[in-house]
N, C-alpha and C. Protein backbone atom coordinates (compact mmCIF):
# COMPACT_ATOMS: atom_id res chain seq x y z
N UNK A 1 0.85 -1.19 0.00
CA UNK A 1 0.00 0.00 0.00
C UNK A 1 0.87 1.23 0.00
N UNK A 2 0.22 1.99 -0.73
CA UNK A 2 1.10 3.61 -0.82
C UNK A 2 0.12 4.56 -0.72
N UNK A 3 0.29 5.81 -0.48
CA UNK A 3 -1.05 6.64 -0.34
C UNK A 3 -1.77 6.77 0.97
N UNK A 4 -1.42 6.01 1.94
CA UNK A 4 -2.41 6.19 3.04
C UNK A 4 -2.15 7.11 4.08
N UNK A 5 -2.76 7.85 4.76
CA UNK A 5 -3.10 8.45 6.09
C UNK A 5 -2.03 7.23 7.34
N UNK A 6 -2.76 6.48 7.45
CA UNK A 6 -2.04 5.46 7.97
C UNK A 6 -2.72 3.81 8.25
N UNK A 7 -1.62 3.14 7.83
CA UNK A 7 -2.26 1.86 7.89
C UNK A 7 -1.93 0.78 9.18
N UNK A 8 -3.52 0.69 10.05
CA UNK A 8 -3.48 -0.26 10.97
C UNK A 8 -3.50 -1.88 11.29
N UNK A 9 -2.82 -2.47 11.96
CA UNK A 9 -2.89 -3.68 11.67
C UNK A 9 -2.96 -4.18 13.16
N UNK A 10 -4.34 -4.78 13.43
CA UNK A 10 -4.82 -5.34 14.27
C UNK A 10 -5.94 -4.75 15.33
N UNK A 11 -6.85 -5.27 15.80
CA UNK A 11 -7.88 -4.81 16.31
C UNK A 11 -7.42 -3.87 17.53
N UNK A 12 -8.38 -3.00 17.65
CA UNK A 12 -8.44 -1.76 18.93
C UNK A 12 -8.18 -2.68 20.17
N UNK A 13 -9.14 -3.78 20.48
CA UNK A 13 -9.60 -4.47 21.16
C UNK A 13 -8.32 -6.07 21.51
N UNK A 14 -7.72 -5.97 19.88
CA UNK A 14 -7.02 -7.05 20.20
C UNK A 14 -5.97 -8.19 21.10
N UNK A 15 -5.72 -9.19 21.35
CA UNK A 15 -5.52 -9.87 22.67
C UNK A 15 -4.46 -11.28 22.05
N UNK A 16 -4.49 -11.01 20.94
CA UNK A 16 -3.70 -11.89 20.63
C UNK A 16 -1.81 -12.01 19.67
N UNK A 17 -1.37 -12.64 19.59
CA UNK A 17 0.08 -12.53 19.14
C UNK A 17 0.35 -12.30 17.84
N UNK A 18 1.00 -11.54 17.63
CA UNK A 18 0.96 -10.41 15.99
C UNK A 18 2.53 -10.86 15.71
N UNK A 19 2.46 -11.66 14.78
CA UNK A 19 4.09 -12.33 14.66
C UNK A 19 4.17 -11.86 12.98
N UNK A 20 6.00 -11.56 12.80
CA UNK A 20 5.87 -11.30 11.38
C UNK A 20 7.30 -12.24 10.83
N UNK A 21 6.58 -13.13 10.16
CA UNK A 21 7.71 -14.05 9.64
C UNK A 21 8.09 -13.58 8.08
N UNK A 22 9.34 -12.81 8.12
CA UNK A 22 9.85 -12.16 6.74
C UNK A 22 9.74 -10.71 7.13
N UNK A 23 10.36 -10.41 5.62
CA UNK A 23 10.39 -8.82 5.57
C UNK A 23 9.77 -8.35 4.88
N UNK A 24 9.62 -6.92 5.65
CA UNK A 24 8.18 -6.08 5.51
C UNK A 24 8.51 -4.77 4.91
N UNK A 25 8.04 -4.26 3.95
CA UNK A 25 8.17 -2.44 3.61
C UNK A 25 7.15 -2.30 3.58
N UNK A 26 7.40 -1.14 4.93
CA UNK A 26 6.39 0.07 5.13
C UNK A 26 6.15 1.06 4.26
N UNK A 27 5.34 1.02 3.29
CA UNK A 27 5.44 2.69 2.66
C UNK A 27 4.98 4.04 3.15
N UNK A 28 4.05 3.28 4.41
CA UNK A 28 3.15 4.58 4.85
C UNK A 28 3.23 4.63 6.44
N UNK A 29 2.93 5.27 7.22
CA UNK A 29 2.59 5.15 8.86
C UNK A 29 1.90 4.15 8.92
N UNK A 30 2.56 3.60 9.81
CA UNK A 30 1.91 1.83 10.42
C UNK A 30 1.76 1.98 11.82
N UNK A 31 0.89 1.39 12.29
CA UNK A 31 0.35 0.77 13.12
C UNK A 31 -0.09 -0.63 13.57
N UNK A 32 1.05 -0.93 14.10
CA UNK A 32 0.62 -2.89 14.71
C UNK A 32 0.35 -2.95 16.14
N UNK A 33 -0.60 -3.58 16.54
CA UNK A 33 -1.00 -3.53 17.81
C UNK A 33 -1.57 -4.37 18.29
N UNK A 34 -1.60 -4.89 19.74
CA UNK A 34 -2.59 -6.00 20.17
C UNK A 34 -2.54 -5.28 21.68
N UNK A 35 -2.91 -4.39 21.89
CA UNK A 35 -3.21 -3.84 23.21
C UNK A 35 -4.34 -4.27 24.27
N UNK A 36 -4.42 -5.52 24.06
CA UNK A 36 -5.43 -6.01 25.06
C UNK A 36 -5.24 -7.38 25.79
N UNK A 37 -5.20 -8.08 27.29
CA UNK A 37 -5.29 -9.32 27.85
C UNK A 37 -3.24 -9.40 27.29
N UNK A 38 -3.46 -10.70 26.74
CA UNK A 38 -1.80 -11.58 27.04
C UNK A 38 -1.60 -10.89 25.28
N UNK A 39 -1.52 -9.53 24.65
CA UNK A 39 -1.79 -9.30 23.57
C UNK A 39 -0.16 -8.56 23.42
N UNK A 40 0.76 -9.68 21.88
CA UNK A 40 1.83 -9.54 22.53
C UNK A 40 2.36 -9.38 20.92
N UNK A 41 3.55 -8.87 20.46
CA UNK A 41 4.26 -8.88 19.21
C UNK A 41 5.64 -9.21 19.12
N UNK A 42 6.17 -9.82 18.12
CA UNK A 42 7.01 -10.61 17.59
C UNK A 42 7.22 -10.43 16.02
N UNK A 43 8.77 -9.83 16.09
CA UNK A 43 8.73 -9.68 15.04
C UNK A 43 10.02 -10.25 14.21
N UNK A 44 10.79 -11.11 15.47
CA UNK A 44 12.10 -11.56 15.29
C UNK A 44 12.34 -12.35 13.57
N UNK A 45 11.43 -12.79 12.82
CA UNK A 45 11.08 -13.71 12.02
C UNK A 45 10.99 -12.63 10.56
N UNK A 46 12.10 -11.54 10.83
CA UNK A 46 12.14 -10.74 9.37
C UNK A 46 12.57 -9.60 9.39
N UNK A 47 12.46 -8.87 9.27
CA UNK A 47 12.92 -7.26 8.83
C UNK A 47 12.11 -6.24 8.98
N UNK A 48 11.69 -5.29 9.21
CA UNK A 48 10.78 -4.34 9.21
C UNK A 48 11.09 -3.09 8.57
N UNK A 49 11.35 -2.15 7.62
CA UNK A 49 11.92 -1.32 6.83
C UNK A 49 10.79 -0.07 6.27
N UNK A 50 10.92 0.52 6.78
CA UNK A 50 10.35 2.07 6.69
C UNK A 50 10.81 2.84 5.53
N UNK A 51 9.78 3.00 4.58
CA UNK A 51 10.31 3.81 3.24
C UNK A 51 9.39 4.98 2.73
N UNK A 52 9.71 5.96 2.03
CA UNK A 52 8.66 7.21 1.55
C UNK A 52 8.33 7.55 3.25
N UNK A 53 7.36 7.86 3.90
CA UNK A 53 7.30 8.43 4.81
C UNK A 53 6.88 7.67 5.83
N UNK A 54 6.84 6.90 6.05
CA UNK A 54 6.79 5.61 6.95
C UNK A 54 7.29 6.15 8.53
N UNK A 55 6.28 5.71 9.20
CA UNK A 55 6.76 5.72 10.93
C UNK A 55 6.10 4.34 11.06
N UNK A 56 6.67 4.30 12.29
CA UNK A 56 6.25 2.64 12.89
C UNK A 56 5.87 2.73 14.45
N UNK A 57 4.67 2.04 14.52
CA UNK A 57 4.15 2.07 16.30
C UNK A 57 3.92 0.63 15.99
N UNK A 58 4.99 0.03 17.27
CA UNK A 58 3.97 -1.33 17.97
C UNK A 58 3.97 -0.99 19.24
N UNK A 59 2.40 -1.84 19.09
CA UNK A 59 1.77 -1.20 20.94
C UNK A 59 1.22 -2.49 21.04
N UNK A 60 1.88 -3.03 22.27
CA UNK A 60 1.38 -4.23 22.75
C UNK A 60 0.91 -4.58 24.34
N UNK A 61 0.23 -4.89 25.02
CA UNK A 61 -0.22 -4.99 26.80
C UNK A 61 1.05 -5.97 27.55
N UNK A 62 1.85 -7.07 26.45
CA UNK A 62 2.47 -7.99 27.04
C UNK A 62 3.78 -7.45 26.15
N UNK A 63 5.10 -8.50 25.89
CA UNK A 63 6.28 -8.32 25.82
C UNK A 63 5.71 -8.19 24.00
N UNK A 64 6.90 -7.59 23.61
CA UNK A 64 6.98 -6.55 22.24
C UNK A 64 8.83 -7.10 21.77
N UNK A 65 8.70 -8.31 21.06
CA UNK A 65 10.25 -8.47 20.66
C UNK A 65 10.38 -8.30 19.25
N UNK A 66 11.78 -7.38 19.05
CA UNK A 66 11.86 -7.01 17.66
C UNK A 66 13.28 -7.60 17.31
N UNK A 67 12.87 -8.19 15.68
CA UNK A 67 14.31 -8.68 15.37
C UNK A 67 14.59 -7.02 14.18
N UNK A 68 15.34 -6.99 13.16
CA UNK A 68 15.73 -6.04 12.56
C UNK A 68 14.31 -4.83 11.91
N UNK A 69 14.66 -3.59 12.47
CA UNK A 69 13.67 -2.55 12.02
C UNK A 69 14.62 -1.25 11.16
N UNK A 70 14.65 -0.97 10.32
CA UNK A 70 15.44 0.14 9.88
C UNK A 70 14.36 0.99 9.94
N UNK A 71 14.33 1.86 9.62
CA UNK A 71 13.77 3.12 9.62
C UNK A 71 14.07 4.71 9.50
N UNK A 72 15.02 4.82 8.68
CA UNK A 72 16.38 5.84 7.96
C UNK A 72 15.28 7.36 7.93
N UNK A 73 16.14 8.15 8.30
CA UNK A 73 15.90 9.32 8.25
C UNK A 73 14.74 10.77 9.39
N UNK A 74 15.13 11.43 8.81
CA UNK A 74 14.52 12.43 9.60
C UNK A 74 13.23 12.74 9.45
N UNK A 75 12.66 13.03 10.38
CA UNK A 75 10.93 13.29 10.11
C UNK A 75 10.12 11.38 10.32
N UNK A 76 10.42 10.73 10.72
CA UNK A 76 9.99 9.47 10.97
C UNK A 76 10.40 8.97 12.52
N UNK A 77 9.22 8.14 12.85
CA UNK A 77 9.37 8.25 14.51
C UNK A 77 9.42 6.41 14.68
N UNK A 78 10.29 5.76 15.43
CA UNK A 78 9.98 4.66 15.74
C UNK A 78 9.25 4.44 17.14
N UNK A 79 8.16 3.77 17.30
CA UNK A 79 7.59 3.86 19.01
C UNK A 79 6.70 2.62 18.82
N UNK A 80 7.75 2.17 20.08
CA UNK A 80 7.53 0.94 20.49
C UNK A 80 6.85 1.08 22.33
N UNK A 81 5.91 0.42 22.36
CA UNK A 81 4.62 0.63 23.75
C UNK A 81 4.29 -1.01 24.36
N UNK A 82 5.04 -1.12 25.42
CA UNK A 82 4.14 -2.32 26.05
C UNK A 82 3.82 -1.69 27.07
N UNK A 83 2.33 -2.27 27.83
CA UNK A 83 1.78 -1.34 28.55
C UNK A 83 2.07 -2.20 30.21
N UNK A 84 1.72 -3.35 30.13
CA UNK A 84 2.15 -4.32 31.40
C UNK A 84 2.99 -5.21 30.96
N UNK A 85 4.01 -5.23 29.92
CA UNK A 85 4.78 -6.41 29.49
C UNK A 85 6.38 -5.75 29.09
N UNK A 86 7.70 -6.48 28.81
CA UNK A 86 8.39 -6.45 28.52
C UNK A 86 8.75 -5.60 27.08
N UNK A 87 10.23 -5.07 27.16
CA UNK A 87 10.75 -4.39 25.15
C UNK A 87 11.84 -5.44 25.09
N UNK A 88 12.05 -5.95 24.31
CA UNK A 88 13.62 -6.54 23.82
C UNK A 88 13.97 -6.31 22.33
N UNK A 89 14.70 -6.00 21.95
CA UNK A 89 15.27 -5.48 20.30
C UNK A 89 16.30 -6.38 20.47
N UNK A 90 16.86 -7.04 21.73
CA UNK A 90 18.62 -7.38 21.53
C UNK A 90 18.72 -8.77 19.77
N UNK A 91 17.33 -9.17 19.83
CA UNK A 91 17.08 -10.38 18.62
C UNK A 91 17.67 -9.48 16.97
N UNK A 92 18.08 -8.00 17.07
CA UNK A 92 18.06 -7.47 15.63
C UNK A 92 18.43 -6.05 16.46
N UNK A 93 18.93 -5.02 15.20
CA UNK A 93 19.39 -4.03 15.44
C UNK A 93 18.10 -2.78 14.90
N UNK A 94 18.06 -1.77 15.84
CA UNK A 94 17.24 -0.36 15.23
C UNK A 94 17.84 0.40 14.93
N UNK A 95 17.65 0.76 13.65
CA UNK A 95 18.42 1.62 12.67
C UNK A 95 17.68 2.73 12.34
N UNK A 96 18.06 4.01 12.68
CA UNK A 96 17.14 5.01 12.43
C UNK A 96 17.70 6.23 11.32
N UNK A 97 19.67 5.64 10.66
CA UNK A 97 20.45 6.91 10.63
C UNK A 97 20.00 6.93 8.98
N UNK A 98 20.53 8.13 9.03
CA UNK A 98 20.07 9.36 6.88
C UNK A 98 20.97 10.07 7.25
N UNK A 99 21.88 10.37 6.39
CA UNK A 99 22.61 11.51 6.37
C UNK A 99 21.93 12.86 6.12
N UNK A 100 20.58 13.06 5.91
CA UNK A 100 19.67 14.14 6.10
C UNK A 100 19.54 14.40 7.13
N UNK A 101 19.60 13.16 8.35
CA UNK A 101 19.00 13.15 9.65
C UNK A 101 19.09 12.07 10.63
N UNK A 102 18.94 11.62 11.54
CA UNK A 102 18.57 10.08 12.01
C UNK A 102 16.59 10.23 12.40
N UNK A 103 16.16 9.13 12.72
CA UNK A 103 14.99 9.52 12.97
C UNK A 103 14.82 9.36 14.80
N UNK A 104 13.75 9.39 15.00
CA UNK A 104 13.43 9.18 16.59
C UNK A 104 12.74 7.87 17.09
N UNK A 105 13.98 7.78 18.25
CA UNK A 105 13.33 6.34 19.01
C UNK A 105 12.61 6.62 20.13
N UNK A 106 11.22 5.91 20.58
CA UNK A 106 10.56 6.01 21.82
C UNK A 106 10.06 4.40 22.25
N UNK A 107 10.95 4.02 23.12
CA UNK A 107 10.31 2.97 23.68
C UNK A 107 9.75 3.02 25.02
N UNK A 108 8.52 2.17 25.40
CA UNK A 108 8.27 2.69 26.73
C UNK A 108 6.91 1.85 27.07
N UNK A 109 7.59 0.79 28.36
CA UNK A 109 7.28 -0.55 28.70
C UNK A 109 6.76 -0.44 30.22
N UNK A 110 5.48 -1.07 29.97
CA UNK A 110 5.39 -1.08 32.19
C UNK A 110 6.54 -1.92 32.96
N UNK A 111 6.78 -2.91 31.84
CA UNK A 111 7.91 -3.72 32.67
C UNK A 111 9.46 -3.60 31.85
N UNK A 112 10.38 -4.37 31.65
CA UNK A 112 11.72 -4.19 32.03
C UNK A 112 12.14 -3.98 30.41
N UNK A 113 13.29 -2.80 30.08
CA UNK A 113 13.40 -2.89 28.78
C UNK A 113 14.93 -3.43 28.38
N UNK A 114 15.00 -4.59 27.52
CA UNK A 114 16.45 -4.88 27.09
C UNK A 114 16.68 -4.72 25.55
N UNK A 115 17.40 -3.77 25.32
CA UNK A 115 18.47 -2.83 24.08
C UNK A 115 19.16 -3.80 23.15
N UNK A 116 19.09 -3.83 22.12
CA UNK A 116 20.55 -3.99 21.17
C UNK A 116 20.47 -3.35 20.90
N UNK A 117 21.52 -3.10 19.59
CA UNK A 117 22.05 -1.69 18.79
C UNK A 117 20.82 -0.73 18.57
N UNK A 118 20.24 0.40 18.99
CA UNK A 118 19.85 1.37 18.50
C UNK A 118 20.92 2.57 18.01
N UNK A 119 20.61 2.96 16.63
CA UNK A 119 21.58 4.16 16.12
C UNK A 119 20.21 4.84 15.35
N UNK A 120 20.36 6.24 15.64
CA UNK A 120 19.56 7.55 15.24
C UNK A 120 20.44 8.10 14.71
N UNK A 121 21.61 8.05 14.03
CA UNK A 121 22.62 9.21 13.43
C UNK A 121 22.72 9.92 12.27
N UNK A 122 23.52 10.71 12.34
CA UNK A 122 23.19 11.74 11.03
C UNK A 122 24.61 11.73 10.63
N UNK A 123 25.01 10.57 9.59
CA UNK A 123 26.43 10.24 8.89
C UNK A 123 26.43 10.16 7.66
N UNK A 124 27.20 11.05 7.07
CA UNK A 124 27.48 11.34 5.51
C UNK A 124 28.77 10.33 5.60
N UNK A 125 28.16 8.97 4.26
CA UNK A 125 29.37 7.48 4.01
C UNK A 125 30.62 8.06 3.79
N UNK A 126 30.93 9.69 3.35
CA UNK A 126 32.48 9.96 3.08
C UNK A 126 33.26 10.39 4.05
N UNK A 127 32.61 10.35 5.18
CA UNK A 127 33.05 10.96 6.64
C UNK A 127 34.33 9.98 7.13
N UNK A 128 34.05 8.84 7.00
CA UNK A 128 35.15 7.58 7.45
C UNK A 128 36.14 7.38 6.19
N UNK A 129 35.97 7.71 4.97
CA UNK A 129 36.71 7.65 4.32
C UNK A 129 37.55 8.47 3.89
N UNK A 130 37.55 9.61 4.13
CA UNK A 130 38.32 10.98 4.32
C UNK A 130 37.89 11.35 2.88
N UNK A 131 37.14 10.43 1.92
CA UNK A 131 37.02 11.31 0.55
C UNK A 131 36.00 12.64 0.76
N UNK A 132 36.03 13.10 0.01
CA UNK A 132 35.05 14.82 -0.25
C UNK A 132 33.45 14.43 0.21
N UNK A 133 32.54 15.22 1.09
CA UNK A 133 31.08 14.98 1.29
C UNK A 133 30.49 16.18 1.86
N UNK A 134 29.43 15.95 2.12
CA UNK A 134 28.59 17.08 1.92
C UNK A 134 28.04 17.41 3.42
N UNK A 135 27.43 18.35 4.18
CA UNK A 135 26.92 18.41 4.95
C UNK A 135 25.94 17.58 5.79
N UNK A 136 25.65 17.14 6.94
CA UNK A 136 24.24 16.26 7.33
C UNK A 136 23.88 16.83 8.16
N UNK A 137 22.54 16.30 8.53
CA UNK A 137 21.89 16.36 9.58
C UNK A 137 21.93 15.89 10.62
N UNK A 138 20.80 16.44 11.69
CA UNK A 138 21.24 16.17 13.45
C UNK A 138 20.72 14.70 13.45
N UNK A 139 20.94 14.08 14.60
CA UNK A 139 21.09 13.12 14.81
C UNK A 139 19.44 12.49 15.34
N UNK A 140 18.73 11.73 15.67
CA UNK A 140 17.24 11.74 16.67
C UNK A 140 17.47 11.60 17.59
N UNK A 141 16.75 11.86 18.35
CA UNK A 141 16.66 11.51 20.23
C UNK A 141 16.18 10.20 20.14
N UNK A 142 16.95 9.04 21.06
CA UNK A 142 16.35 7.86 21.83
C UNK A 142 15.99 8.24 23.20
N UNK A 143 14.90 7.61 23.38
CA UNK A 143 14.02 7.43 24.98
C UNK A 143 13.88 6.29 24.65
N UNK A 144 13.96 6.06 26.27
CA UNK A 144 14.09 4.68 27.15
C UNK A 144 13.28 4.70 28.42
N UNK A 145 12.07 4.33 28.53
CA UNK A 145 11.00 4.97 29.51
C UNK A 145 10.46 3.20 30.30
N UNK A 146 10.90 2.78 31.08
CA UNK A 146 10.76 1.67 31.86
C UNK A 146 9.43 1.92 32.98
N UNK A 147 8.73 0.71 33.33
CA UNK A 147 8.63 0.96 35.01
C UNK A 147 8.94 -0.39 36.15
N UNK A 148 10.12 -1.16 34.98
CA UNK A 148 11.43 -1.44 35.67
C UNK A 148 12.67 -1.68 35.04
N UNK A 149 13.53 -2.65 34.97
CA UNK A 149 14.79 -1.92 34.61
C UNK A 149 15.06 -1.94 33.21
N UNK A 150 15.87 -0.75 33.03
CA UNK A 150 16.47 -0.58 31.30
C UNK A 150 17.90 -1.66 31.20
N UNK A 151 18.10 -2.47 30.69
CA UNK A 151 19.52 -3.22 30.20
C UNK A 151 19.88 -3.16 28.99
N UNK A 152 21.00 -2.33 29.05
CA UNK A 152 21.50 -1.85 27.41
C UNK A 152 22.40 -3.19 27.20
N UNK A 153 22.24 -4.07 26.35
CA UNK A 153 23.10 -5.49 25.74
C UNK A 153 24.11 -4.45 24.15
N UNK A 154 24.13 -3.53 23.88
CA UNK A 154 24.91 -3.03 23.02
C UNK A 154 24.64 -1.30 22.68
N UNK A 155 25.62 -0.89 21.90
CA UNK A 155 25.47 0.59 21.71
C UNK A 155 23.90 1.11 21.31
N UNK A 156 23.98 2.69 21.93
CA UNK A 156 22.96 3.42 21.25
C UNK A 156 23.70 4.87 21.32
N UNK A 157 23.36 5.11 19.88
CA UNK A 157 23.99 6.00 19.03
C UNK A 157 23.34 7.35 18.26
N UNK A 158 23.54 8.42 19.04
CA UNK A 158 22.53 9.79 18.31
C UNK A 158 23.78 10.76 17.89
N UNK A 159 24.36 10.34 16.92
CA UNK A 159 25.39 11.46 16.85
C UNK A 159 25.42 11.99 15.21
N UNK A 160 26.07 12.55 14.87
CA UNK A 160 26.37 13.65 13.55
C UNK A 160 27.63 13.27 13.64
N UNK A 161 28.16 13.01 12.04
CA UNK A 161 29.85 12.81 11.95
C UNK A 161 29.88 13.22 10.04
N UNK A 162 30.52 14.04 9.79
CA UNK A 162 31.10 14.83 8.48
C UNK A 162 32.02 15.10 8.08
N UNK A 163 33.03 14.89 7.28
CA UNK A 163 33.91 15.25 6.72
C UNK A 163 34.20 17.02 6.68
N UNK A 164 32.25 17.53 6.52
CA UNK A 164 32.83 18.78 5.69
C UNK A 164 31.41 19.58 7.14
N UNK A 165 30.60 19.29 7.55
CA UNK A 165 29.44 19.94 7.64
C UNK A 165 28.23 19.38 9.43
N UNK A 166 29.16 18.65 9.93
CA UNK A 166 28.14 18.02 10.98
C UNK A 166 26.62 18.59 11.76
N UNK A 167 26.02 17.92 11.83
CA UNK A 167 24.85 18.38 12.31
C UNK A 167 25.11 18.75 13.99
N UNK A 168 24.27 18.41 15.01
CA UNK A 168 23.97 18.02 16.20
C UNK A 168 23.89 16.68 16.35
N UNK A 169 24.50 16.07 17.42
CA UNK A 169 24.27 14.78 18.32
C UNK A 169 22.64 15.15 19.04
N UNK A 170 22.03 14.05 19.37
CA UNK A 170 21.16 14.07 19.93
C UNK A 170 21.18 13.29 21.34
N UNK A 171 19.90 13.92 22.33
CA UNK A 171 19.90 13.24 23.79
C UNK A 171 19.30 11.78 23.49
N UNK A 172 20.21 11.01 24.44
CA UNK A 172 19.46 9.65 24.79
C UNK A 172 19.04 9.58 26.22
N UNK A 173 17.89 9.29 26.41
CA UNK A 173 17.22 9.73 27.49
C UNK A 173 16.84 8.33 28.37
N UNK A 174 17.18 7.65 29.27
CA UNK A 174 16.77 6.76 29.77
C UNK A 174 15.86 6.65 31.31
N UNK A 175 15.00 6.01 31.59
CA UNK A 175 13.80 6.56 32.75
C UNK A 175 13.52 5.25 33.28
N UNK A 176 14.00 4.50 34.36
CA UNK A 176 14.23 2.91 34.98
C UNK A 176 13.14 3.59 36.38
N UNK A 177 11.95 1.91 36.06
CA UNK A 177 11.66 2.03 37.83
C UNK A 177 11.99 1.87 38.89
């Protein structure tokens, strides 16, 4: 689908396990959700990839595990919601960076959140190579909003890096019960 306002996937009401085996392009604002009873997501079983203007919400009542989500650039929000259940990403990495921009991470769990790689950065590819490049953009803010503990298992990354032009680094914000 292309063209939409935004496209939802799964009932208001829903209570059951929203699993995605393979990879997925987003073209538009998504919405996956099972916010109700033991209502839980899984997404270790593929890729999740945000393209044209794409943001991504999973909102789940129980644990919310993600294997690989890219989601490149600025102006796009990743937000991830369990309301009485667990976050884990450590199964795949969140990728948010554009050399326009990185985008923004919000995770935020009643219970305990565990990290792999999140990067929001704003890196122009000629920066490490010392060849000629162009200016980028700032980096996104990650939040980390628990109401018990945050365990980072690998880096998270909001920074700007340029050869010629760097943006702003951005705050990573973490909030443990």
């Amino acid at each position: 689908a292309n063209g939409f306002a935004e496209v939802i996937i799964g009932r208001e009401n829903g209570s059951g396990l929203v699993t995605v085996d393979g990879n997925v392009v987003l073209d538009d604002p998504t919405v996956v959700r099972s916010p109700s009873g033991s209502g839980a997501i899984d997404t270790t079983g593929g890729t999740l990839v945000a393209v044209d203007n794409a943001s991504l919400t999973l909102q789940a009542n129980q644990t919310i595990t993600t294997g690989n989500i890219i989601i490149p650039g600025p102006n796009r929000t990743l937000t991830i919601e369990s309301t009485s259940g667990t976050i884990d990403t450590t199964n795949g990495g969140v990728n948010a960076d554009s050399p326009s921009g990185g985008g923004t991470v919000v995770a935020t769990a009643g219970g305990t959140i565990v990290t792999g790689t999140i990067t929001t950065s704003a890196i122009d590819s000629g920066s490490s190579s010392g060849a000629e490049s162009g200016s980028v953009g700032d980096a996104g803010p990650i939040s980390l909003i628990a109401g018990g503990d945050i365990r980072i298992t690998a880096p998270l990354e909001a920074r700007s890096e340029s050869s010629n032009d760097a943006g702003n680094g951005a705050a990573i914000t973490l909030n443990a019960g």
